[in-house]
Protein backbone atom coordinates (compact mmCIF):
# COMPACT_ATOMS: atom_id res chain seq x y z
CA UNK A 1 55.61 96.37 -51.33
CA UNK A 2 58.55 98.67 -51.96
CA UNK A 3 60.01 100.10 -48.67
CA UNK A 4 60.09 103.77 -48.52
CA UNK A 5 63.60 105.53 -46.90
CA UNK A 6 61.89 106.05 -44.15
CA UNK A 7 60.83 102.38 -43.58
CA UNK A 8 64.36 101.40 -43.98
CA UNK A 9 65.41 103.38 -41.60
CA UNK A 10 63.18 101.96 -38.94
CA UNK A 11 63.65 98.48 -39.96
CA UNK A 12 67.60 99.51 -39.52
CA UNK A 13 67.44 101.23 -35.84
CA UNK A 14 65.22 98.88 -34.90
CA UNK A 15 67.89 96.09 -35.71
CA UNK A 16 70.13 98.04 -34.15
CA UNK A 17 68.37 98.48 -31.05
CA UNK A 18 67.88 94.64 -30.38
CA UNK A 19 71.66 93.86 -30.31
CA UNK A 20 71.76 93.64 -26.87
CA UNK A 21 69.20 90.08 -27.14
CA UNK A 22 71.94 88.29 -29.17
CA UNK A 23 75.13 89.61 -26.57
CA UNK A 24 74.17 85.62 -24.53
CA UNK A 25 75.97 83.04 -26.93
CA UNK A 26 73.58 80.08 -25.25
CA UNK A 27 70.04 82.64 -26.58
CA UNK A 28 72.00 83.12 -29.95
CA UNK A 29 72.23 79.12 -30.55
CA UNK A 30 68.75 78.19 -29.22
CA UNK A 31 67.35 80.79 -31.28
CA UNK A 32 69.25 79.03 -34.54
CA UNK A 33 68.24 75.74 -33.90
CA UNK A 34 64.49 76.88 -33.24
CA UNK A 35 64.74 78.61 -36.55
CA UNK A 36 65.54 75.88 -38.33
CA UNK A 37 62.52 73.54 -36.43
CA UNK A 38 60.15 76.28 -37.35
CA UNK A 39 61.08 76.00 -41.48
CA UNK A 40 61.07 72.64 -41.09
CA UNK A 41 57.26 72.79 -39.41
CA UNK A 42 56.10 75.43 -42.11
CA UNK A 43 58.07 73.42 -44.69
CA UNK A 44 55.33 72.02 -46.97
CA UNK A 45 53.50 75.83 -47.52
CA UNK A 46 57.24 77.20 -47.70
CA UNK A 47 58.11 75.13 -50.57
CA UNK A 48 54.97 75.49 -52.29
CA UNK A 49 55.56 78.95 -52.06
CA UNK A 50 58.73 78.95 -53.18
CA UNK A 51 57.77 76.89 -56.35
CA UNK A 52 55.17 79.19 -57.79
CA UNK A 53 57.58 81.77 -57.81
CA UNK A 54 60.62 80.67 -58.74
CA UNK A 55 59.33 76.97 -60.60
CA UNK A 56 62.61 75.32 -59.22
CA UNK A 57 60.65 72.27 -58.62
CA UNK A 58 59.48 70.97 -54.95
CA UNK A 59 62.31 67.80 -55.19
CA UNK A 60 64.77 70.41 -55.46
CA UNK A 61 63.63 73.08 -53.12
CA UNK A 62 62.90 70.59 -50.87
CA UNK A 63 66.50 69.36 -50.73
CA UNK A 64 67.61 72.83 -50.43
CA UNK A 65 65.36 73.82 -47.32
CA UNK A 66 66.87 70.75 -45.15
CA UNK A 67 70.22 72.43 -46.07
CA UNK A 68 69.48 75.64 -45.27
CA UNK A 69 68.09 73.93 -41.51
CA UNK A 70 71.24 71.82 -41.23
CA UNK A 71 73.41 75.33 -41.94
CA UNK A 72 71.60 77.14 -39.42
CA UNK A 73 71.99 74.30 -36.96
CA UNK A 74 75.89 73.80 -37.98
CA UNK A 75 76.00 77.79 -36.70
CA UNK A 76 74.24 76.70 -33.46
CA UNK A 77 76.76 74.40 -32.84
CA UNK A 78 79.91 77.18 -33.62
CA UNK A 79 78.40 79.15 -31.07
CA UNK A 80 78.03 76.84 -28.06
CA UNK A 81 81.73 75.76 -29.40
CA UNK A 82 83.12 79.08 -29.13
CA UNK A 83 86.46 79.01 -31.16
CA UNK A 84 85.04 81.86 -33.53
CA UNK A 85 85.76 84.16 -30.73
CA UNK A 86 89.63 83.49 -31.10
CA UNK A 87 90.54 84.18 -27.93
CA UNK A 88 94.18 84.70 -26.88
CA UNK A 89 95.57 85.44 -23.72
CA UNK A 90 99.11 86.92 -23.23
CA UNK A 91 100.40 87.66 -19.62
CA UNK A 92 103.28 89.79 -19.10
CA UNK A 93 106.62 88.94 -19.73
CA UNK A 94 109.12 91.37 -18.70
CA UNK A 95 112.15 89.42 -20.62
CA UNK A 96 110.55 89.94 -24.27
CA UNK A 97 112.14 92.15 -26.77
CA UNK A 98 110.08 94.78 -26.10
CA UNK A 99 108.82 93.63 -23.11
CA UNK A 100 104.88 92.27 -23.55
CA UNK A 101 102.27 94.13 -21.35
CA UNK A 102 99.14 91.47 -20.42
CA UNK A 103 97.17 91.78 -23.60
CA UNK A 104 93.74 89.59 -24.03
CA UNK A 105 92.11 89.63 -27.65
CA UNK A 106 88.70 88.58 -28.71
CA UNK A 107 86.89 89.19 -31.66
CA UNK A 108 83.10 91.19 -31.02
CA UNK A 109 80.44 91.38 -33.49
CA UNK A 110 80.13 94.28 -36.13
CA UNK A 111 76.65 95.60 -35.51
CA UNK A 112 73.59 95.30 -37.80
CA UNK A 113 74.37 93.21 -41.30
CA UNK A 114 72.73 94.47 -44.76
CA UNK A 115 71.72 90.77 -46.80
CA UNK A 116 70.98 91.06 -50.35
CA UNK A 117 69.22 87.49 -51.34
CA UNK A 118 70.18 85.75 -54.32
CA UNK A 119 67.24 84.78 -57.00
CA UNK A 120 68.70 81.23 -57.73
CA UNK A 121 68.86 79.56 -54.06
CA UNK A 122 65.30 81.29 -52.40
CA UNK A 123 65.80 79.41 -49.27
CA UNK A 124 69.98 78.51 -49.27
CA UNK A 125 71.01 82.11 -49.81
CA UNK A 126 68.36 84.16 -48.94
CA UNK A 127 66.62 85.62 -46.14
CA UNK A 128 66.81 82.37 -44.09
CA UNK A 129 70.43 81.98 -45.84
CA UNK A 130 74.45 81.26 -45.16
CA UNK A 131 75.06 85.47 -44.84
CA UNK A 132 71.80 85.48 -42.59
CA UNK A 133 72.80 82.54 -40.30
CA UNK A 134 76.38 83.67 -39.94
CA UNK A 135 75.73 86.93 -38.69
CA UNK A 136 73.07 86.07 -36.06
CA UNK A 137 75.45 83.19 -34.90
CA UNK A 138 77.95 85.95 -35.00
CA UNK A 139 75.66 88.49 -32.69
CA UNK A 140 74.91 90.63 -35.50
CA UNK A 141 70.88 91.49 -36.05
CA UNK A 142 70.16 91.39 -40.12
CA UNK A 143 68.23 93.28 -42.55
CA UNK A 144 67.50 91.75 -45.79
CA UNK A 145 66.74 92.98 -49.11
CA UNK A 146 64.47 90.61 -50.49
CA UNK A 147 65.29 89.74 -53.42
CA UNK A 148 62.12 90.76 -56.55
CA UNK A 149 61.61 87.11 -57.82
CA UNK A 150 60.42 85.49 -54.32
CA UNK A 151 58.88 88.10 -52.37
CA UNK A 152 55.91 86.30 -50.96
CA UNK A 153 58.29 83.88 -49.55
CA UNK A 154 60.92 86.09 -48.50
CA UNK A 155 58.26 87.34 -46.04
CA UNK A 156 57.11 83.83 -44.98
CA UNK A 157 60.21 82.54 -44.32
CA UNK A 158 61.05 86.53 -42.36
CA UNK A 159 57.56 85.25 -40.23
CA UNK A 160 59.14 81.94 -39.17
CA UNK A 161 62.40 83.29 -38.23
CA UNK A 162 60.68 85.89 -36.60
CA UNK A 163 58.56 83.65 -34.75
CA UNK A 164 61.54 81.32 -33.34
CA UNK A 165 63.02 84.63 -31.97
CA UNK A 166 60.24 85.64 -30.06
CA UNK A 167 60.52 82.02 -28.50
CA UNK A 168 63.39 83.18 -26.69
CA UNK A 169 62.70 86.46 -26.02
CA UNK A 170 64.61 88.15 -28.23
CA UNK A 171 62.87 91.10 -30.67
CA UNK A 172 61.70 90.28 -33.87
CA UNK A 173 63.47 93.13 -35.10
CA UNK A 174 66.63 90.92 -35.77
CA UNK A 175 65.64 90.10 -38.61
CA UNK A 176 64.39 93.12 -40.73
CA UNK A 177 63.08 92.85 -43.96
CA UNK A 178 62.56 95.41 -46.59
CA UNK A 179 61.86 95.52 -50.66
CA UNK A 180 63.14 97.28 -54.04
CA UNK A 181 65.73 98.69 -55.79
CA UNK A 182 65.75 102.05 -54.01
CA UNK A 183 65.51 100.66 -50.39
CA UNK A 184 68.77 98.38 -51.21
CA UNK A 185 70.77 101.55 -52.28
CA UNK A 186 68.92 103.07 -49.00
CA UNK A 187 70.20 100.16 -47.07
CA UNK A 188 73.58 99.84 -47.75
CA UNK A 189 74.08 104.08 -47.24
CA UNK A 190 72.59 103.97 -44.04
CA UNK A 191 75.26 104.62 -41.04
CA UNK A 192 73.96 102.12 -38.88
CA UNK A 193 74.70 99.14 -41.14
CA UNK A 194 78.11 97.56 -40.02
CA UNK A 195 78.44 95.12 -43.33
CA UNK A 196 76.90 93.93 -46.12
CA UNK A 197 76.61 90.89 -47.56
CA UNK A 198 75.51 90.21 -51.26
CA UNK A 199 75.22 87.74 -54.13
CA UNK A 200 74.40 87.83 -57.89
CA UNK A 201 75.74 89.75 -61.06
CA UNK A 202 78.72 91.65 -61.36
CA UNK A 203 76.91 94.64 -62.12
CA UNK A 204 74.23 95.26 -59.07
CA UNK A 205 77.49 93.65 -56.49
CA UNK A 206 79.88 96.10 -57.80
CA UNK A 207 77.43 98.83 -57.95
CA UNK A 208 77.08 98.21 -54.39
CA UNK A 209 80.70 97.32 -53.30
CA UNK A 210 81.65 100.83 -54.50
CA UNK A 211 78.27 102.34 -52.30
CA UNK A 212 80.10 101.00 -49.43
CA UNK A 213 83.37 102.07 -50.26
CA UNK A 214 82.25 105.58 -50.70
CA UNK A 215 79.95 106.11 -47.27
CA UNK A 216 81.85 108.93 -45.12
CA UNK A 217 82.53 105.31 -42.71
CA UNK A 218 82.95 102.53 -45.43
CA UNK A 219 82.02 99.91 -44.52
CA UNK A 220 83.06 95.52 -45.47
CA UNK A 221 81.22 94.51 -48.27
CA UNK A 222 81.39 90.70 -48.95
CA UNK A 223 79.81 90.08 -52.48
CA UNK A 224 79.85 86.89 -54.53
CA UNK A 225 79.40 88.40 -58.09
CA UNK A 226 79.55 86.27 -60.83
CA UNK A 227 82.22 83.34 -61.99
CA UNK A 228 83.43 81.24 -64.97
CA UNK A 229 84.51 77.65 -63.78
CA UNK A 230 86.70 76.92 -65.69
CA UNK A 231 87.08 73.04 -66.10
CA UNK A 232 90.83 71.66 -67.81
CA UNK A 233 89.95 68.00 -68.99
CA UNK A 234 94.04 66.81 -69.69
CA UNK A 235 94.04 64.47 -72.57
CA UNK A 236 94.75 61.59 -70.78
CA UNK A 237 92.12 61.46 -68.80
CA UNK A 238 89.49 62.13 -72.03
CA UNK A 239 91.46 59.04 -73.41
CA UNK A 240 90.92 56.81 -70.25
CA UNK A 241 86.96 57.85 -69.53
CA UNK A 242 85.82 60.02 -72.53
CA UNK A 243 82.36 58.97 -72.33
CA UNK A 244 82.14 59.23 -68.10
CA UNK A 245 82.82 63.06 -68.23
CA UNK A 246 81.41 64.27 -71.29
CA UNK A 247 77.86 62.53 -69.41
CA UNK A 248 79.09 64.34 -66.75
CA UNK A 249 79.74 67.82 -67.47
CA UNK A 250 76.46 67.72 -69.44
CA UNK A 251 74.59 66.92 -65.63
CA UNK A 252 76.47 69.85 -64.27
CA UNK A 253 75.91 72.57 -66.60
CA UNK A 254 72.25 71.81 -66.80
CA UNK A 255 71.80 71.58 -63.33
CA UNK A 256 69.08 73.66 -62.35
CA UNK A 257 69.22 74.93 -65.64
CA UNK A 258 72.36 76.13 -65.14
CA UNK A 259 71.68 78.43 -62.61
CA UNK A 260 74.23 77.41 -60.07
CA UNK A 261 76.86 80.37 -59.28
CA UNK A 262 79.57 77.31 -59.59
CA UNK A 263 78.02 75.94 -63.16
CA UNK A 264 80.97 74.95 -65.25
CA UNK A 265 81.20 77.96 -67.96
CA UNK A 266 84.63 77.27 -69.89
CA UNK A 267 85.83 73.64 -70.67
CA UNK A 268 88.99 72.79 -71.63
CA UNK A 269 89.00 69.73 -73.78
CA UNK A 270 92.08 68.05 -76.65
CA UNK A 271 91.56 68.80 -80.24
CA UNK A 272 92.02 65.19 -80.69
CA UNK A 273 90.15 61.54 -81.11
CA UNK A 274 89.78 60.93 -77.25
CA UNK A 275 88.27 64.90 -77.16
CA UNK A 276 85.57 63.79 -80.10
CA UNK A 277 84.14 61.55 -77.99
CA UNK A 278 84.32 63.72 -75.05
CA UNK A 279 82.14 65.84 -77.57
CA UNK A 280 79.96 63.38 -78.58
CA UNK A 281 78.85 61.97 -75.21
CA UNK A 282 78.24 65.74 -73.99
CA UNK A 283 76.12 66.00 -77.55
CA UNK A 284 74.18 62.82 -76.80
CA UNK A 285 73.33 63.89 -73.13
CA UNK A 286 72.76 67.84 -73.70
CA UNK A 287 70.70 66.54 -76.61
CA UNK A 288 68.22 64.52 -74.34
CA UNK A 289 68.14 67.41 -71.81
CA UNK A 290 64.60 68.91 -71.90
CA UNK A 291 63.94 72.63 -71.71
CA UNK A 292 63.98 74.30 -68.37
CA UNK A 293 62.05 77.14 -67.33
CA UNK A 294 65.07 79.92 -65.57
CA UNK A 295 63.76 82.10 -62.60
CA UNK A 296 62.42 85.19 -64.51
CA UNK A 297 61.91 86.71 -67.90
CA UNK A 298 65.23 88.84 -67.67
CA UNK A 299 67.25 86.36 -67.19
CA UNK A 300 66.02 84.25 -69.89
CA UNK A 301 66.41 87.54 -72.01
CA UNK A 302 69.97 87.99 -71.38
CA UNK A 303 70.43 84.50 -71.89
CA UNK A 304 68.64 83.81 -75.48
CA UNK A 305 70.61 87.05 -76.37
CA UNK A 306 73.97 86.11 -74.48
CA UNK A 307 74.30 82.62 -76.48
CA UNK A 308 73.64 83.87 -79.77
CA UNK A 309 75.52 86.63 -79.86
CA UNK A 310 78.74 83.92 -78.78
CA UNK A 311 77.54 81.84 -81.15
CA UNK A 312 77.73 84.31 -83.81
CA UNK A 313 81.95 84.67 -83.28
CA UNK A 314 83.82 83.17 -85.98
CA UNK A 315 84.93 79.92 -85.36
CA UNK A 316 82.41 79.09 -82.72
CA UNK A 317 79.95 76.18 -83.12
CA UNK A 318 77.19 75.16 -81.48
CA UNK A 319 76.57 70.79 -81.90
CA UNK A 320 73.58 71.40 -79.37
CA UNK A 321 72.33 74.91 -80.04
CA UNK A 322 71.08 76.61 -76.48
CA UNK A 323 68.27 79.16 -76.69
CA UNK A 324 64.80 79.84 -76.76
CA UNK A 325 62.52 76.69 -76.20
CA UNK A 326 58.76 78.27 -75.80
CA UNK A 327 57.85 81.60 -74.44
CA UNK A 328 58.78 80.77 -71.16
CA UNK A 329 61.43 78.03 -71.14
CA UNK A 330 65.15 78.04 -72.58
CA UNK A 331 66.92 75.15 -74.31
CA UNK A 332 70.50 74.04 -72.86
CA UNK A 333 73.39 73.60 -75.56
CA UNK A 334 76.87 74.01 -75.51
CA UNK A 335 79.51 76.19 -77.72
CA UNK A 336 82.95 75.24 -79.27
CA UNK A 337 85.52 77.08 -80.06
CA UNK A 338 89.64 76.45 -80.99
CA UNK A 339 91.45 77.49 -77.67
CA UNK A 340 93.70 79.40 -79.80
CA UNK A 341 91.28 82.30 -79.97
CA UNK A 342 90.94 82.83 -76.42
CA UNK A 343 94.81 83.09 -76.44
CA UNK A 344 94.80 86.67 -77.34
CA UNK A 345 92.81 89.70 -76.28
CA UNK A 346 89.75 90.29 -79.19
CA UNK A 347 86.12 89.73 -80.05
CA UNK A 348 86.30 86.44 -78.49
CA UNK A 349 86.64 87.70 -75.00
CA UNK A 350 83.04 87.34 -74.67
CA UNK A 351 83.65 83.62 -74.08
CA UNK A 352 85.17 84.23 -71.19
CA UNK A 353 82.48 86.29 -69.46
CA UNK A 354 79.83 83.75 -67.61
CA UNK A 355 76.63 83.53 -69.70
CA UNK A 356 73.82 82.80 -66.17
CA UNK A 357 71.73 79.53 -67.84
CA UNK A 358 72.17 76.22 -69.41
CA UNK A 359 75.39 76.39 -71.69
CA UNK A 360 79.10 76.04 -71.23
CA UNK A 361 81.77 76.59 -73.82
CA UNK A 362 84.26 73.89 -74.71
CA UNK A 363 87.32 75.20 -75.72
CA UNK A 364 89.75 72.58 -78.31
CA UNK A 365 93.17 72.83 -77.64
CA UNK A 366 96.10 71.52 -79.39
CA UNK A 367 98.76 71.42 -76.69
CA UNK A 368 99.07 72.40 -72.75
CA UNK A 369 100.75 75.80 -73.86
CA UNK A 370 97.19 76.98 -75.17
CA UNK A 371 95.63 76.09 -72.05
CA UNK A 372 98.10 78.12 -70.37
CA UNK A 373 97.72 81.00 -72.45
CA UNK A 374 93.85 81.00 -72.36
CA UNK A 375 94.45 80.49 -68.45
CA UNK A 376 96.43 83.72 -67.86
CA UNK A 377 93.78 85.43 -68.92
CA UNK A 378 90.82 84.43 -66.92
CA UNK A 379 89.16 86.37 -64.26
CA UNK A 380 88.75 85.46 -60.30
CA UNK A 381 86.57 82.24 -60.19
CA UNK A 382 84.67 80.31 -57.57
CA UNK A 383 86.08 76.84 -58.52
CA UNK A 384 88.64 75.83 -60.93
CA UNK A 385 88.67 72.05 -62.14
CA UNK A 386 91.14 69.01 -63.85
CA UNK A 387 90.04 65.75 -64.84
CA UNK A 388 93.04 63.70 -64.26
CA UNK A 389 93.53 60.37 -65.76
CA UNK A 390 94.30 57.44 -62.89
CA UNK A 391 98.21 57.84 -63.36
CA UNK A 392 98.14 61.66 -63.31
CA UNK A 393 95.93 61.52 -60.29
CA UNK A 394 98.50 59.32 -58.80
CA UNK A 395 100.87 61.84 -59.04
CA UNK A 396 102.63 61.10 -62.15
CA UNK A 397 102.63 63.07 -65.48
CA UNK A 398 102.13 67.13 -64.70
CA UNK A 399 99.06 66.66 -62.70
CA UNK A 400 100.37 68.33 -59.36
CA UNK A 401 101.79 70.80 -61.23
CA UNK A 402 97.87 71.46 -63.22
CA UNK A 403 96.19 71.86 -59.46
CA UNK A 404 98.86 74.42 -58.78
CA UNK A 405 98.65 76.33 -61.55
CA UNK A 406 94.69 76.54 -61.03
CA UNK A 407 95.41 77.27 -57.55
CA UNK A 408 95.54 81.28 -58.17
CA UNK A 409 92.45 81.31 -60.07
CA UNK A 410 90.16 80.02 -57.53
CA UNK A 411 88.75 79.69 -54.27
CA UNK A 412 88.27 75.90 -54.48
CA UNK A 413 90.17 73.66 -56.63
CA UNK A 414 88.07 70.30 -57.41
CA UNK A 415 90.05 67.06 -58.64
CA UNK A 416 87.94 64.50 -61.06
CA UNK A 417 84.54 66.04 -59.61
CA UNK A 418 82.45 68.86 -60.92
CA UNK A 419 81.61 72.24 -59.16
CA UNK A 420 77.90 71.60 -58.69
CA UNK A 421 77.10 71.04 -54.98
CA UNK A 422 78.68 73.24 -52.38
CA UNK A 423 78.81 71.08 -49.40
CA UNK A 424 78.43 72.73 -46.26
CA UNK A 425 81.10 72.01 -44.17
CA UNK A 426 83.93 73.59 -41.99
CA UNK A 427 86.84 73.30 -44.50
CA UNK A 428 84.39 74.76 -47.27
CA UNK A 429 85.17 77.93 -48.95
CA UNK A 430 82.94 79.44 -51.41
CA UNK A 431 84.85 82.37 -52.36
CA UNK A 432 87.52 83.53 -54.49
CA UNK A 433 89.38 86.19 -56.59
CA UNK A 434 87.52 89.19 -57.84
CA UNK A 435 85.10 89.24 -59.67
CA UNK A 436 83.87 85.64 -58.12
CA UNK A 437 83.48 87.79 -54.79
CA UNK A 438 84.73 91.27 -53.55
CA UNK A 439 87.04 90.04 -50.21
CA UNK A 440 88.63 86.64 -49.51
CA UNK A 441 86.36 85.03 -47.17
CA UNK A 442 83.40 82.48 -47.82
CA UNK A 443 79.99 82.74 -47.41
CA UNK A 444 79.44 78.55 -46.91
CA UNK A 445 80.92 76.47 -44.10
CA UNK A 446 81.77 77.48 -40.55
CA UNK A 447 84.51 80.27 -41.20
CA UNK A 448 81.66 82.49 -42.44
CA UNK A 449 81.21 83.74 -39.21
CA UNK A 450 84.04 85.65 -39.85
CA UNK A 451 82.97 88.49 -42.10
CA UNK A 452 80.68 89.77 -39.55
CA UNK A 453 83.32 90.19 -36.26
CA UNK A 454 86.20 92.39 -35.59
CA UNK A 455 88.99 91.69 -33.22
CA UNK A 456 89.63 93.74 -29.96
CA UNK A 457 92.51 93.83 -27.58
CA UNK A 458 92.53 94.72 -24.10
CA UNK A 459 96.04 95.54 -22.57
CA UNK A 460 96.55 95.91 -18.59
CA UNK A 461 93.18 95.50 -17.97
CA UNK A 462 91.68 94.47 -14.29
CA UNK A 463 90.43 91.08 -14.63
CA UNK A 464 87.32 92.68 -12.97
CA UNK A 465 86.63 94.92 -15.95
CA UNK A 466 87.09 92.14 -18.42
CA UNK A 467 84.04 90.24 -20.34
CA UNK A 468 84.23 86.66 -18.92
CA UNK A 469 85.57 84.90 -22.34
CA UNK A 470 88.91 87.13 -21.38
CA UNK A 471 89.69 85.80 -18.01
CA UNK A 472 92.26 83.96 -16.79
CA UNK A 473 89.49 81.09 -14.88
CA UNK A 474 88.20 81.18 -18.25
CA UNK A 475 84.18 80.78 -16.60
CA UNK A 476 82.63 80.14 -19.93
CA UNK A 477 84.71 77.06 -20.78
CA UNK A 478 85.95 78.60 -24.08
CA UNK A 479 88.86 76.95 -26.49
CA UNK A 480 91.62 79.25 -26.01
CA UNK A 481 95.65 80.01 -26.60
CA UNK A 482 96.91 81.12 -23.25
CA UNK A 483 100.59 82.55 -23.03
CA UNK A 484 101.17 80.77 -25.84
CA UNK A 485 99.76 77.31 -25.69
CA UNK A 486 96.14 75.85 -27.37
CA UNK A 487 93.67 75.13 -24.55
CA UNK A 488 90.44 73.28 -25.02
């Protein structure tokens, strides 16, 4: 099934070709909203599918195709609103300093989008995915790069999306689909691919990041890469509700087996009495967690080597040792470790690199000054977390100042919740400093749409030559700011 150069290249032009059948915003949002009724006819064969090669479980992938519908139909509904396409009107106004010309911006699609699928969400971020839905609702054809551990239903799901195009007359060919390594580094250096958009390890995103920095036209890259989530438990809330969020960290890290992107990887919890039974609640739940079976043989691999080589460091112990469990499943566990040694730059620095499975490291501290040390030295993240006690969520104590200081390490900052579960919604962002992705937008919730459009500004222009979102009878109805005031 690998694709040959030469079949990515025809998948691409031919992508590139059927542009023109997304220019009508009211096709581009039928089409989205048929897509999502066709998965949801072909749903019970999809999911099957997607169980035998991924064993994620049907409860679980079922729950994860009715989000990927709802995204695609959230899109629909971004597209008939319009407000993506930011436009502004400014007529002239002799009297500025310097005087303003009449100058209408919009923002136009890219061209053809490059999709690398993620292993861990076959349906939510893959070929039917967030970066796939964003760019058709943007006007941008796609080709994806299936991803090796779902191929059968990578093509399915490429049928039924396939399918609901051709119900509106619009060429299959907007949604190309190719596989294997070669034909993604193929993909990504072909000069008809506008963007790119890409999640999973550090290693194969930055590979590729720098692929599309170096084409004679570089091109965006928007790659979610890997992330720690870090979690700050201040002792005052471990002394008010111990037991609720040791129970409840241990649900989040073993979520999926821990094989979330937003999986809580480094804890923060006090050295003290009220941190012991943090400890021993996330021992007594970890301990009852059965052994999970992760999405391939590589992964489980890197992760059976990954935790014992942390669990080798001095000072590190393991009260629920993760690792092997048969020849096919993994065991989840947690680490522990005095902050103090993640203070300063050594051996230890492994903690602080995400380990892709069921296991988090707690980290003791002794005072807030080691958590701040330990803090100024962690990478980008996705999320970043406190557990507040009552008062310090009521803004006593230094609990505004906590959020802010976990402000620059994240995209989202989560108050007495866990990371798990990335809603999708318009204020969403799933995003954040490198390495958790390579650019500042998000890939979930409505301002996705934005990686995939540039802006464009026509000055003096006839308002016969203009598209119709630019005029001043504004025919399509579109939310707008004209000379200077918000119109919807």
């Amino acid at each position: 099934m690998e694709a040959t150069a030469q079949e990515v290249d025809a998948a691409v032009r031919a992508a590139h070709d059927a542009r023109g059948a997304l220019a009508d915003r009211g096709v581009r949002a039928a089409f989205l909203r048929t897509a999502a009724e066709e998965l949801e006819a072909a749903k019970d064969g999809l999911v099957e599918t997607a169980d035998a090669e991924t064993a994620l479980g049907t409860v679980r992938l079922t729950g994860e195709l009715a989000r990927t519908c709802y995204q695609l139909r959230a899109f629909a509904d971004i597209v008939d609103e319009g407000a993506f396409l930011d436009v502004v009107i400014d007529h002239p106004d002799d009297t500025a300093t310097p005087p303003v010309p009449d100058l209408r911006r919009y923002k136009v699609p890219l061209g053809v989008v490059a999709v690398y699928s993620a292993s861990n969400f076959p349906f939510a971020f893959s070929v039917p995915g967030g970066d796939t839905a964003s760019a058709l609702a943007a006007g941008c054809p796609v080709v994806v790069k299936a991803h090796p551990d779902h191929p059968a239903l990578s093509e399915r799901v490429a049928a039924v999306l396939r399918r609901a195009a051709a119900r509106h007359g619009v060429p299959e060919a907007v949604v190309g689909l190719v596989h294997g390594f070669e034909a993604g580094i193929e993909l990504i250096k072909h000069p008809l691919i506008a963007a790119a958009g890409f999640t999973g390890s550090v290693r194969g995103g930055r590979a590729l990041f720098d692929a599309a920095a170096a084409r004679p036209v570089p091109i965006p890259f928007h790659g979610e890469l890997g992330s720690l989530n870090p979690v700050l438990v201040t002792e005052a809330a471990a002394a008010e509700r111990a037991e609720e969020i040791g129970s409840g960290l241990a649900g989040s890290m073993t979520l999926g087996v821990g094989q979330f992107c937003v999986k809580p990887g480094l804890v923060f919890a006090p050295a003290g009495d009220a941190g012991d039974r943090l400890l021993k609640s996330l021992t007594d739940t970890v301990g009852g967690t059965g052994a999970g079976v992760l999405l391939d043989h590589r992964m489980r691999d890197n992760f059976v080597a990954g935790v014992a080589e942390r669990a080798q460091l001095p000072d590190v112990e393991a009260p629920v040792a993760p690792g092997a469990g048969d020849e096919h499943t993994v065991s989840p566990g947690f680490l522990t470790v005095p902050a103090a040694r993640l203070a300063e730059e050594g051996e230890h620095d492994l903690l602080l690199e995400e380990c892709f499975g069921p296991v988090t490291v707690v980290a003791r501290y002794q005072d807030e000054a080691e958590v701040r040390s330990v803090l100024t030295r962690l990478p980008g993240n996705l999320t970043a977390t406190v557990h507040l006690s009552e008062r310090e969520a009521a803004g006593e104590g230094r609990g505004a100042e906590i959020v802010e200081e976990l402000t620059p390490l994240a995209g989202r900052v989560l108050v007495n919740a866990w990371p798990t579960g990335v809603a999708v919604a318009p204020a969403q962002h799933h995003g954040g400093p490198y390495p958790a992705t390579t650019s500042t937008s998000t890939s979930v919730g409505g301002t996705a749409i934005e990686r995939w459009l540039r802006p464009v500004a026509y000055q003096n222009t006839p308002e016969a030559l203009l598209p119709p979102e630019l005029r001043d009878d504004n025919p399509l109805g579109l939310p707008r700011r004209f000379n200077g005031r918000l119109e919807r």
